[in-house]
C-alpha atoms as a PDB file:
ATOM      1  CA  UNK A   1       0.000   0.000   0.000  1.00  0.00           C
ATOM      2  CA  UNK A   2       1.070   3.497  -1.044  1.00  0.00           C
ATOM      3  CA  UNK A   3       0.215   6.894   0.656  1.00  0.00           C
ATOM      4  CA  UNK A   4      -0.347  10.406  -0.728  1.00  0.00           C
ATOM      5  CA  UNK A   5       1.081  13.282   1.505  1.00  0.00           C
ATOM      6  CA  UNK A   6      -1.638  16.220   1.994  1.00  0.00           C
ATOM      7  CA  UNK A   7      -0.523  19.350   3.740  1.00  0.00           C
ATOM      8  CA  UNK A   8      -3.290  21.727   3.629  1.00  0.00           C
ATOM      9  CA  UNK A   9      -3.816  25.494   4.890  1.00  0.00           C
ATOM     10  CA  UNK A  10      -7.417  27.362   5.452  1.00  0.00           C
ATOM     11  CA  UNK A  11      -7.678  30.646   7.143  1.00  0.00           C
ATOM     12  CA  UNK A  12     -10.910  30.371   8.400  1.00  0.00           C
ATOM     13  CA  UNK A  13     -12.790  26.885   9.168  1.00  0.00           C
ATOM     14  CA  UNK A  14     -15.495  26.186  10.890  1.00  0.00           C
ATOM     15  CA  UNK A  15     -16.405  21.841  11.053  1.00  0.00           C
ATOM     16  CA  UNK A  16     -19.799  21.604  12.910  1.00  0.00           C
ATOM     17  CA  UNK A  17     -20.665  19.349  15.532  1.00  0.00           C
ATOM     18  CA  UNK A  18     -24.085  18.223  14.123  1.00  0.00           C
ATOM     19  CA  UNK A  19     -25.907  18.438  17.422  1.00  0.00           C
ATOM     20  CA  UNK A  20     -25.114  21.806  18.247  1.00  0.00           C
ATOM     21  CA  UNK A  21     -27.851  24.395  17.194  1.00  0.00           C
ATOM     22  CA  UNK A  22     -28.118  27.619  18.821  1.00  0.00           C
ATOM     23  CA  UNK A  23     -24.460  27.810  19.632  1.00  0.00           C
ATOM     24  CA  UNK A  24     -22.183  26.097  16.795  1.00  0.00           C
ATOM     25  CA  UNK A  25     -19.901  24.221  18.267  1.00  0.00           C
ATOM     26  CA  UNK A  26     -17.058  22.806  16.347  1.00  0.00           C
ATOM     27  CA  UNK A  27     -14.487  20.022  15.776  1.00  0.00           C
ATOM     28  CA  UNK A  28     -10.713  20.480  16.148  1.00  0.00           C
ATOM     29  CA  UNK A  29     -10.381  18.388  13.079  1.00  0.00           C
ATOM     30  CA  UNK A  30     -13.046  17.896  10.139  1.00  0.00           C
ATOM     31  CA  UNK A  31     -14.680  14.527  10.492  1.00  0.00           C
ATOM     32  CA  UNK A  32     -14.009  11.787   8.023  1.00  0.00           C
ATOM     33  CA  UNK A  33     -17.281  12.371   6.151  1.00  0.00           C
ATOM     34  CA  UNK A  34     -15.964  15.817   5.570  1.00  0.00           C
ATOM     35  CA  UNK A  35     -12.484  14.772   3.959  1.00  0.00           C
ATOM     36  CA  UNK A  36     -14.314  12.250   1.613  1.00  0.00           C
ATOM     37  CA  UNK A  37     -16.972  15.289   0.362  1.00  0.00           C
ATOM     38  CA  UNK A  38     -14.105  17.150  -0.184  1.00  0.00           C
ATOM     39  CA  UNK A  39     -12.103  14.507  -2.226  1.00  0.00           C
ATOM     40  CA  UNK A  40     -15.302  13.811  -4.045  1.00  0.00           C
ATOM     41  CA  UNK A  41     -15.511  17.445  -5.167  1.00  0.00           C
ATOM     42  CA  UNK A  42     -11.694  17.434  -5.851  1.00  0.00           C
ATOM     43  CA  UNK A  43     -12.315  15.047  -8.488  1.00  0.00           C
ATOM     44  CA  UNK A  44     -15.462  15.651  -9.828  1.00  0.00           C
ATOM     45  CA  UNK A  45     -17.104  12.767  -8.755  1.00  0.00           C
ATOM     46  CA  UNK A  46     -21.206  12.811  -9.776  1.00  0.00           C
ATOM     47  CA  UNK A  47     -22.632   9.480  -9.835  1.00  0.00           C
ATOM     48  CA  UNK A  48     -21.510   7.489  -6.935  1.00  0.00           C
ATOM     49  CA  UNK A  49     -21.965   4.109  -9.321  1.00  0.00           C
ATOM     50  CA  UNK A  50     -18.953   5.508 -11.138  1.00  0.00           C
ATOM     51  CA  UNK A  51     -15.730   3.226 -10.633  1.00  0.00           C
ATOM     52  CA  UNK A  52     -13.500   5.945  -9.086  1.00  0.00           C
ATOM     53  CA  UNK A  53     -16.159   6.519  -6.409  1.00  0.00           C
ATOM     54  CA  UNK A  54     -16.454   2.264  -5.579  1.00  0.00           C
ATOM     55  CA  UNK A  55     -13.558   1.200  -5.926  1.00  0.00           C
ATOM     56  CA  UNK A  56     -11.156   4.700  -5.303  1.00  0.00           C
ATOM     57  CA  UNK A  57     -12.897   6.663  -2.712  1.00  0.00           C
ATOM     58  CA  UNK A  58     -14.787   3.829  -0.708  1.00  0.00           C
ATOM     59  CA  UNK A  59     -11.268   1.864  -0.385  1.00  0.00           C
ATOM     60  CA  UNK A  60      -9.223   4.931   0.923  1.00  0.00           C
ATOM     61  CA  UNK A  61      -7.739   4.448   4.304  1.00  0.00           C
ATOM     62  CA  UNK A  62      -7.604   7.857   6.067  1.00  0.00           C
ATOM     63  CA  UNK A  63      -4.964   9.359   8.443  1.00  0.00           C
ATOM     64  CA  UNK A  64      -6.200  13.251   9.414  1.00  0.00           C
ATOM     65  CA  UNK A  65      -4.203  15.397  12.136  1.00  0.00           C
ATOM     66  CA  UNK A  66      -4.112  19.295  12.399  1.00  0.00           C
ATOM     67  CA  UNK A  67      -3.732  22.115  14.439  1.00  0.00           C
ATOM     68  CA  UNK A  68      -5.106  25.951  14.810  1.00  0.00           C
ATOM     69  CA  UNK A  69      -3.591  29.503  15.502  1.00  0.00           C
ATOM     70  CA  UNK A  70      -6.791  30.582  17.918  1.00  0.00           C
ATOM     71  CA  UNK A  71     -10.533  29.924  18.107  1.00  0.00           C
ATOM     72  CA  UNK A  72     -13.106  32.725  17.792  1.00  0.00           C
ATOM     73  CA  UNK A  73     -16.837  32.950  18.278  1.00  0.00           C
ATOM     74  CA  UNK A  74     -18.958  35.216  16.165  1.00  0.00           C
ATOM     75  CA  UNK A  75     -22.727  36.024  15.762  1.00  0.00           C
ATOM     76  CA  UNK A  76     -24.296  35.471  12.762  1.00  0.00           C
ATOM     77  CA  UNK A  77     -28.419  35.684  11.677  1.00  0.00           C
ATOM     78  CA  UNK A  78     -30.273  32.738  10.048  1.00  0.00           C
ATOM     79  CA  UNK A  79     -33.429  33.619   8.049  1.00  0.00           C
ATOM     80  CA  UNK A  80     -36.669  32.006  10.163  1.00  0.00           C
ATOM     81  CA  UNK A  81     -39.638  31.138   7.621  1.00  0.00           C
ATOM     82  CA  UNK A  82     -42.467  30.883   9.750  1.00  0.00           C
ATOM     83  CA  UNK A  83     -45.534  33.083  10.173  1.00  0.00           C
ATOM     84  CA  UNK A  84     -45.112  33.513  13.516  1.00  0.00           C
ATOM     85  CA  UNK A  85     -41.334  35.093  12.957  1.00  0.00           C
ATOM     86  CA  UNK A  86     -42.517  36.977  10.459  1.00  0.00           C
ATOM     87  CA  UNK A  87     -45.663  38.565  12.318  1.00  0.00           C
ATOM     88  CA  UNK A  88     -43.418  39.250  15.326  1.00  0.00           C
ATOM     89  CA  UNK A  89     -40.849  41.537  13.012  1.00  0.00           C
ATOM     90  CA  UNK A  90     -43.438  42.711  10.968  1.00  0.00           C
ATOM     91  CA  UNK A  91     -46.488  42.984  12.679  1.00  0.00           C
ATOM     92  CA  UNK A  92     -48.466  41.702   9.583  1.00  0.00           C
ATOM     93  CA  UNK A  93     -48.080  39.187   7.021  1.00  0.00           C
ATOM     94  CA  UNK A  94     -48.406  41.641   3.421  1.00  0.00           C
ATOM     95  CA  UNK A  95     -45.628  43.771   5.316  1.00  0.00           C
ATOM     96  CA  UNK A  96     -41.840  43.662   4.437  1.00  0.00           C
ATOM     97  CA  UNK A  97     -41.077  47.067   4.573  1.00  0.00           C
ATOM     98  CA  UNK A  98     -38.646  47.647   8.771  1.00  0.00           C
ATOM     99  CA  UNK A  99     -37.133  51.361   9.540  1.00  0.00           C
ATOM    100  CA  UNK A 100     -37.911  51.685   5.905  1.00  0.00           C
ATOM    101  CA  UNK A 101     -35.592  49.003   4.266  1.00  0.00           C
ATOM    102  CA  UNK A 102     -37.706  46.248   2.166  1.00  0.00           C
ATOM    103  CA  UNK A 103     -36.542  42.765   3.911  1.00  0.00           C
ATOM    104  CA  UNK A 104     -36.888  39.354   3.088  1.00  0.00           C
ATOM    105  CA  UNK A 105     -40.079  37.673   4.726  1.00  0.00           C
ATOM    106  CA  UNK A 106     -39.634  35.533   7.663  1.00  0.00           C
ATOM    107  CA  UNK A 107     -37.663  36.821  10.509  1.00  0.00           C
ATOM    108  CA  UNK A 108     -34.204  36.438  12.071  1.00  0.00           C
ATOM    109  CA  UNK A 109     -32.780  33.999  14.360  1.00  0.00           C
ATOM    110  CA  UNK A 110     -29.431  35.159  16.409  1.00  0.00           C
ATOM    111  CA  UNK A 111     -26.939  32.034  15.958  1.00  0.00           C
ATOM    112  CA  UNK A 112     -22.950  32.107  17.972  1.00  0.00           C
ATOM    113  CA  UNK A 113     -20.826  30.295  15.107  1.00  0.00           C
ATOM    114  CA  UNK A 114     -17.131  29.111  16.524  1.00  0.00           C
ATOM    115  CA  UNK A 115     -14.519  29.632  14.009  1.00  0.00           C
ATOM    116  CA  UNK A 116     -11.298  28.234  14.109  1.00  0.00           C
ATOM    117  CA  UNK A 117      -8.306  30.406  12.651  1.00  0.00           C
ATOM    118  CA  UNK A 118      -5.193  29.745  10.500  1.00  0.00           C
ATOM    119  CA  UNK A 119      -5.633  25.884  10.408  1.00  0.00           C
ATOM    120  CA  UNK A 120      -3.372  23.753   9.267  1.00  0.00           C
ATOM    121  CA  UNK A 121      -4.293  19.949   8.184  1.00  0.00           C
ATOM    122  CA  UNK A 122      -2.189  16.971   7.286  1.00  0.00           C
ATOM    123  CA  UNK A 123      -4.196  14.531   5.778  1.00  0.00           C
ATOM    124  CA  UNK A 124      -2.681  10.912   4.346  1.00  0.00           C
ATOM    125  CA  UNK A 125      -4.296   8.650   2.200  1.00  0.00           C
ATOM    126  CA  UNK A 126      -3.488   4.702   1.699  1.00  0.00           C
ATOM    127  CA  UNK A 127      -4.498   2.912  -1.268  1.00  0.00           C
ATOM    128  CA  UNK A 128      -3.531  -0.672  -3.014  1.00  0.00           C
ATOM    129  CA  UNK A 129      -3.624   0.907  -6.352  1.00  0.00           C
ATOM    130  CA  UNK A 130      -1.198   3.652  -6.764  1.00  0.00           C
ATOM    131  CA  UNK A 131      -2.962   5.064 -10.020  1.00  0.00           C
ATOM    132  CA  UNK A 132      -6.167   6.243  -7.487  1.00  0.00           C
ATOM    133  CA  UNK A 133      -3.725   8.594  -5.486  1.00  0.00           C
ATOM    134  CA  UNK A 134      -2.146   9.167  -8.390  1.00  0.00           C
ATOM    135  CA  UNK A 135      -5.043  10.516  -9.798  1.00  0.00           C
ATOM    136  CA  UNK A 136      -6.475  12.190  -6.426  1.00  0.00           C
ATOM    137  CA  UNK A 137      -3.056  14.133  -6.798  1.00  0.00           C
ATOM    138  CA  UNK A 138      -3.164  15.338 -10.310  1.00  0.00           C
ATOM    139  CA  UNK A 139      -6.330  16.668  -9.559  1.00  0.00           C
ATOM    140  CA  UNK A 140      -5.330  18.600  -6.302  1.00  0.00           C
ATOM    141  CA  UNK A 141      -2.504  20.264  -8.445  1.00  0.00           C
ATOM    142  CA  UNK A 142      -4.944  20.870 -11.096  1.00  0.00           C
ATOM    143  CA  UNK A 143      -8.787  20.981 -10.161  1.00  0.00           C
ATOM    144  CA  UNK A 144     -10.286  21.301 -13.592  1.00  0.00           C
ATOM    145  CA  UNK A 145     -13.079  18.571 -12.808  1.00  0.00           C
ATOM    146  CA  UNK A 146     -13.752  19.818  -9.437  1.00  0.00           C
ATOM    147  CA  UNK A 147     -17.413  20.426  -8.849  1.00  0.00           C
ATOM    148  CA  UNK A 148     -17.142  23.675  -6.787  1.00  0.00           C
ATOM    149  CA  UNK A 149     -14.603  25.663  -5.118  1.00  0.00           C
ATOM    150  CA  UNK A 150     -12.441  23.822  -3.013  1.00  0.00           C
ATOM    151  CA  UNK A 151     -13.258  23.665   0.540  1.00  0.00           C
ATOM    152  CA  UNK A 152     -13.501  21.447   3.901  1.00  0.00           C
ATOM    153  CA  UNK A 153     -16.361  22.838   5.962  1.00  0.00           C
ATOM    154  CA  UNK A 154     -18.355  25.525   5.198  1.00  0.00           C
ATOM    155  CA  UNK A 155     -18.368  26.509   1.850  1.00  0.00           C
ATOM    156  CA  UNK A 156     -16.653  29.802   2.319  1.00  0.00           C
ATOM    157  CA  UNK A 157     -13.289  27.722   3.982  1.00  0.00           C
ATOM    158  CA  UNK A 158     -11.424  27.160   1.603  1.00  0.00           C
ATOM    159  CA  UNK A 159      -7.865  25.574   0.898  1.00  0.00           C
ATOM    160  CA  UNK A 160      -4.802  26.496   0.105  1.00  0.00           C
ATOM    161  CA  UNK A 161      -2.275  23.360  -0.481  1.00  0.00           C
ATOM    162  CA  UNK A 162       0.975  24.163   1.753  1.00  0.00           C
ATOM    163  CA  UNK A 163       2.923  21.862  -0.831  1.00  0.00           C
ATOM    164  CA  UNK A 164       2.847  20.035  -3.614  1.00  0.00           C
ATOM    165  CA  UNK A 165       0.936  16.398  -2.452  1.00  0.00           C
ATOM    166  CA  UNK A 166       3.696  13.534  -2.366  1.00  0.00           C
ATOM    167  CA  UNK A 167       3.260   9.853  -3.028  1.00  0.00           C
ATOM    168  CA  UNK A 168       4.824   7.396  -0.264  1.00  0.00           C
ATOM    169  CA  UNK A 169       6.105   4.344  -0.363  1.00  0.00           C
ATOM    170  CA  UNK A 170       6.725   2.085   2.424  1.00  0.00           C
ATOM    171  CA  UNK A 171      10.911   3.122   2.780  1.00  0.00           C
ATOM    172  CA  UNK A 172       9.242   6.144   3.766  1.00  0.00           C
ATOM    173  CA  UNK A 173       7.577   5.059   6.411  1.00  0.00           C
ATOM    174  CA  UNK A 174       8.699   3.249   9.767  1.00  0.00           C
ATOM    175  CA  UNK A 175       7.287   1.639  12.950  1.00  0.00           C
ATOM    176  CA  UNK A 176       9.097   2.524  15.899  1.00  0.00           C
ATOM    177  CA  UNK A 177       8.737   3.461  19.476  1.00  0.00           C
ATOM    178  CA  UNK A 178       8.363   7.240  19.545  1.00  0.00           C
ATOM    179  CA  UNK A 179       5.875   9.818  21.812  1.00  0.00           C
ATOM    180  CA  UNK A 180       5.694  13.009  23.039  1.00  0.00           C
ATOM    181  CA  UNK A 181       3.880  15.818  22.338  1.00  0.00           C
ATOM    182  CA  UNK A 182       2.949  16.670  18.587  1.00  0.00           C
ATOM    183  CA  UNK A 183       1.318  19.608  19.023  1.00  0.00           C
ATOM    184  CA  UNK A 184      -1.713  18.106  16.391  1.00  0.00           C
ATOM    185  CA  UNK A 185      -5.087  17.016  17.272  1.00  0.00           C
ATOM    186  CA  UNK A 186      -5.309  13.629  15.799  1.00  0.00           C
ATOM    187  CA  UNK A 187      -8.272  11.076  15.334  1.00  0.00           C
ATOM    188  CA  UNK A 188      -7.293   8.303  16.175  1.00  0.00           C
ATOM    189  CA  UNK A 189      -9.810   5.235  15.113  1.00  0.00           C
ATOM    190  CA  UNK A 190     -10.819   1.823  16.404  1.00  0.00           C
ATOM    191  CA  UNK A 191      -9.125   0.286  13.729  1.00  0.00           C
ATOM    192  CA  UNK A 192      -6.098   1.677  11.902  1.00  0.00           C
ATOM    193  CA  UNK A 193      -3.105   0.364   9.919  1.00  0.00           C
ATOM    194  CA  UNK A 194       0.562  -0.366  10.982  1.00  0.00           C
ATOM    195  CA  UNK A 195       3.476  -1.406   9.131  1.00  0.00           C
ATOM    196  CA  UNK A 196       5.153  -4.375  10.537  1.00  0.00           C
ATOM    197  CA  UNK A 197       6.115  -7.103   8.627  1.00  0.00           C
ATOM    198  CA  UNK A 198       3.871  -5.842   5.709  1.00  0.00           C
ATOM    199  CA  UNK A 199       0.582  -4.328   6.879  1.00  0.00           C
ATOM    200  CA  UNK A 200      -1.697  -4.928   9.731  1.00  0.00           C
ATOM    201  CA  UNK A 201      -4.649  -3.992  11.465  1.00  0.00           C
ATOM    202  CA  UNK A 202      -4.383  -2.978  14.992  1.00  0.00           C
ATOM    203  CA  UNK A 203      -7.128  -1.147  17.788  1.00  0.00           C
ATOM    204  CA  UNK A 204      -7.011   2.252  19.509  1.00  0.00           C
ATOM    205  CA  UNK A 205      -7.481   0.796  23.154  1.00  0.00           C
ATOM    206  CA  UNK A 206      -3.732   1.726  24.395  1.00  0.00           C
ATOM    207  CA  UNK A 207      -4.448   5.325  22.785  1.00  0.00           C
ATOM    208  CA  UNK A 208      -5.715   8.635  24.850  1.00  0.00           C
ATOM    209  CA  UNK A 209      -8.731  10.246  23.850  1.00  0.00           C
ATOM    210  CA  UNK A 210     -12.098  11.526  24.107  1.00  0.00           C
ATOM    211  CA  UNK A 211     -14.360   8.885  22.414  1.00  0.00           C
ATOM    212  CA  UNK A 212     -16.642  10.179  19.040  1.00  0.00           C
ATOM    213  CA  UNK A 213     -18.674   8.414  16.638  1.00  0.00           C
ATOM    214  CA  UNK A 214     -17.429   9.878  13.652  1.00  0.00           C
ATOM    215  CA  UNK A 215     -19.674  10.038  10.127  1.00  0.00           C
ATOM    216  CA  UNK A 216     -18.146   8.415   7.031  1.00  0.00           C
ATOM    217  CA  UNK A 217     -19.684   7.074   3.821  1.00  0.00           C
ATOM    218  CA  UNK A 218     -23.085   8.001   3.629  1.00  0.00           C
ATOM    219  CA  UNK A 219     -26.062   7.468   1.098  1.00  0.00           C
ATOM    220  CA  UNK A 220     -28.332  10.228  -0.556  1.00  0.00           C
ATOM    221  CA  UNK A 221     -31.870  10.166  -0.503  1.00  0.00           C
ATOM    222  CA  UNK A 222     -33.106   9.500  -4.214  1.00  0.00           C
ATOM    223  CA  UNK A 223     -29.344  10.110  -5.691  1.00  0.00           C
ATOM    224  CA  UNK A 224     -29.390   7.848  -8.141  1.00  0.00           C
ATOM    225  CA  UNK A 225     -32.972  10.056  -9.995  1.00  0.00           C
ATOM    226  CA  UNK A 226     -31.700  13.621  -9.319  1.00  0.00           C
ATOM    227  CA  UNK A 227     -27.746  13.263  -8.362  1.00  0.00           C
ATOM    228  CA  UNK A 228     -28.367  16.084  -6.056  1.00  0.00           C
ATOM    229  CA  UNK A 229     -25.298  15.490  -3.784  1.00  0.00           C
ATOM    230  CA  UNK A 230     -27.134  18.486  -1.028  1.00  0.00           C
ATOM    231  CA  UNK A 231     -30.045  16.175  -0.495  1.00  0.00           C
ATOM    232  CA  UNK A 232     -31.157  14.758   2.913  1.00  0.00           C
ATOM    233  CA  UNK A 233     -27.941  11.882   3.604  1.00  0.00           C
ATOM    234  CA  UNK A 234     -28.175   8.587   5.970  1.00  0.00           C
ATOM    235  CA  UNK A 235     -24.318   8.653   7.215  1.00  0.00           C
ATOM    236  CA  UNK A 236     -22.440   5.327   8.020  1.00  0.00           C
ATOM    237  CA  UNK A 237     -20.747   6.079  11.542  1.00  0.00           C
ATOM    238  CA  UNK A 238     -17.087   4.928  12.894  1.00  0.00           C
ATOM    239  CA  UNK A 239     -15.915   4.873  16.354  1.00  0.00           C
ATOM    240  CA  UNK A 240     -12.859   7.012  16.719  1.00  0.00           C
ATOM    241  CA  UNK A 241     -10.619   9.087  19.662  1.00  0.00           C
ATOM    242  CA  UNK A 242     -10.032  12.476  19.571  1.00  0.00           C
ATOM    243  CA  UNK A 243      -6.259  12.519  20.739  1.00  0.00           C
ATOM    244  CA  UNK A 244      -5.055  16.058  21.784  1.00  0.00           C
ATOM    245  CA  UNK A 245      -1.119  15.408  20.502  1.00  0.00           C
ATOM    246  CA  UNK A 246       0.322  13.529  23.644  1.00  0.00           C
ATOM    247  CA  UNK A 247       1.230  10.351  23.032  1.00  0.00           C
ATOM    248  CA  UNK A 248       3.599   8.418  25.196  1.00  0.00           C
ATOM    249  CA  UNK A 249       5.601   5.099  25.378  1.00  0.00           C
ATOM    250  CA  UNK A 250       3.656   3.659  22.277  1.00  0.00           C
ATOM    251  CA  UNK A 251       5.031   2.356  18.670  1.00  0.00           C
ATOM    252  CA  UNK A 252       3.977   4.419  15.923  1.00  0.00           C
ATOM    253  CA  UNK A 253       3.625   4.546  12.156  1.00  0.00           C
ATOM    254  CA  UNK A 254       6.137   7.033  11.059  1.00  0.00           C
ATOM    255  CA  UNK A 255       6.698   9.571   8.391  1.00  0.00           C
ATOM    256  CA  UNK A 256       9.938   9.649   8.358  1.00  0.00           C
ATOM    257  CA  UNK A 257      10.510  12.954   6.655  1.00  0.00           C
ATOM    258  CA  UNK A 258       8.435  14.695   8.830  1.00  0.00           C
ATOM    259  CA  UNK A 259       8.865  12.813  12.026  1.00  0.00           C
ATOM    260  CA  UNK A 260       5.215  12.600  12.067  1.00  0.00           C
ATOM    261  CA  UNK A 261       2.908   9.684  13.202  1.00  0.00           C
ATOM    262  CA  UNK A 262       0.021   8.481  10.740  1.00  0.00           C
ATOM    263  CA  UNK A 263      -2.986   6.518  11.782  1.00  0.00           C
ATOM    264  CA  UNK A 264      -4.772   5.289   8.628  1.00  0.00           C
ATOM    265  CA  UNK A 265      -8.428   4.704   9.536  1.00  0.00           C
ATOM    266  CA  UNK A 266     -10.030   1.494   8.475  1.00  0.00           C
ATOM    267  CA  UNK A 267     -13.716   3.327   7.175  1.00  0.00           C
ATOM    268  CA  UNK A 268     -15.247   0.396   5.783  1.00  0.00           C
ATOM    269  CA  UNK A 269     -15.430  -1.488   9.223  1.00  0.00           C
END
């Protein structure tokens, strides 16, 4: 198995925690569900019968780490549709017209967004066939299929790549006996790859962290009639630790160049 090297920069990100409404919380790190969207838009991917989708994306094995500068909150307004909302701003339903500005209809609901600043993410993806990171790679360094701007969150966070993305082999990697502290959040998941005497599965259990159930593939309501990759999803969930960089007296997949560990995620279970 190969891996392709992802060093990625976004000023502003913001990777909800889906239960969190009036105050949006978010994640350290996007979730894996995130990373895949993203890949999918990368390379253009629109029907997910296609062969790059089922037997590219679905077979990745995903390592994601990162870290941010700061964390801010800000206030932002979400439209509110109902006739109640807009009676109360209003004061009757053929008005539109407040401090003499016409408005949308509806009303306004205060939201507190957290946004983290000046992230940086390392992302690493395994594969048996080199030709799918291969191709994941070509299109990072030139997104001409890509299906929207690129981004990993909202849709205003985008990406800048730090470097060009780099293709490992196994030389490049090691499993030794290294720790301390890494300064990265990493997510760490149930099952994950090492590399010891070829490659082998092995669980999280000796591993710090604050447990998640973490989204991954998921399926889209009536896809396969309208392709409409927004529509209402049914997500696959993995269980997965949120380590906060300390890791101590444990052996480690290595990237050797960057003295970095890696913890390829087993999403298909």
């Amino acid at each position: 198995m190969n891996l392709l090297r992802i060093k990625i920069y976004q000023p502003n990100a913001h990777y909800r925690l889906p239960f969190a409404y009036q105050r949006r919380h978010t994640y350290p790190l996007p979730p894996y569900s995130t990373v895949i969207g993203f890949l999918i838009n990368v390379l253009g991917i629109i029907n997910q019968n296609d062969d790059l989708y089922k037997n590219g994306i679905r077979k990745l094995k995903i390592s994601l780490a990162g870290r941010f500068d700061a964390k801010v909150t800000e206030m932002i307004w979400f439209r509110n549709l109902s006739k109640k909302a807009h009676l109360g701003r209003f004061g009757y339903i053929q008005n539109r017209e407040n401090n003499g500005h016409i408005e949308h209809p509806g009303g306004q609901s205060q939201m507190w967004i957290d946004v983290l600043n000046d992230v940086r993410l390392l992302l690493y993806l395994g594969h048996e066939n080199i030709e799918i990171l291969n191709e994941i790679k070509n299109a990072l360094e030139n997104p001409v299929n890509r299906l929207e701007v690129l981004h990993i969150g909202r849709a205003e966070d985008w990406i800048v790549l730090e470097e060009k993305p780099k293709i490992l082999e196994e030389k490049d990697l090691e499993y030794i006996r290294h720790g301390g502290n890494f300064k990265h959040f990493f997510w760490i998941p149930d099952t994950f790859y090492i590399l010891e005497n070829g490659w082998k599965q092995m669980n999280n259990s000796y591993f710090e962290g604050l447990l998640y159930n973490l989204p991954t593939f998921s399926k889209i309501e009536g896809y396969e009639s309208n392709f409409n990759r927004h529509g209402k999803r049914t997500f696959d969930y993995l269980r997965t630790k949120l380590n906060d960089g300390l890791i101590i007296g444990q052996k480690l997949l290595i990237d050797k160049e960057l003295n970095f560990p890696i913890f390829l995620g087993e999403l298909n279970g």
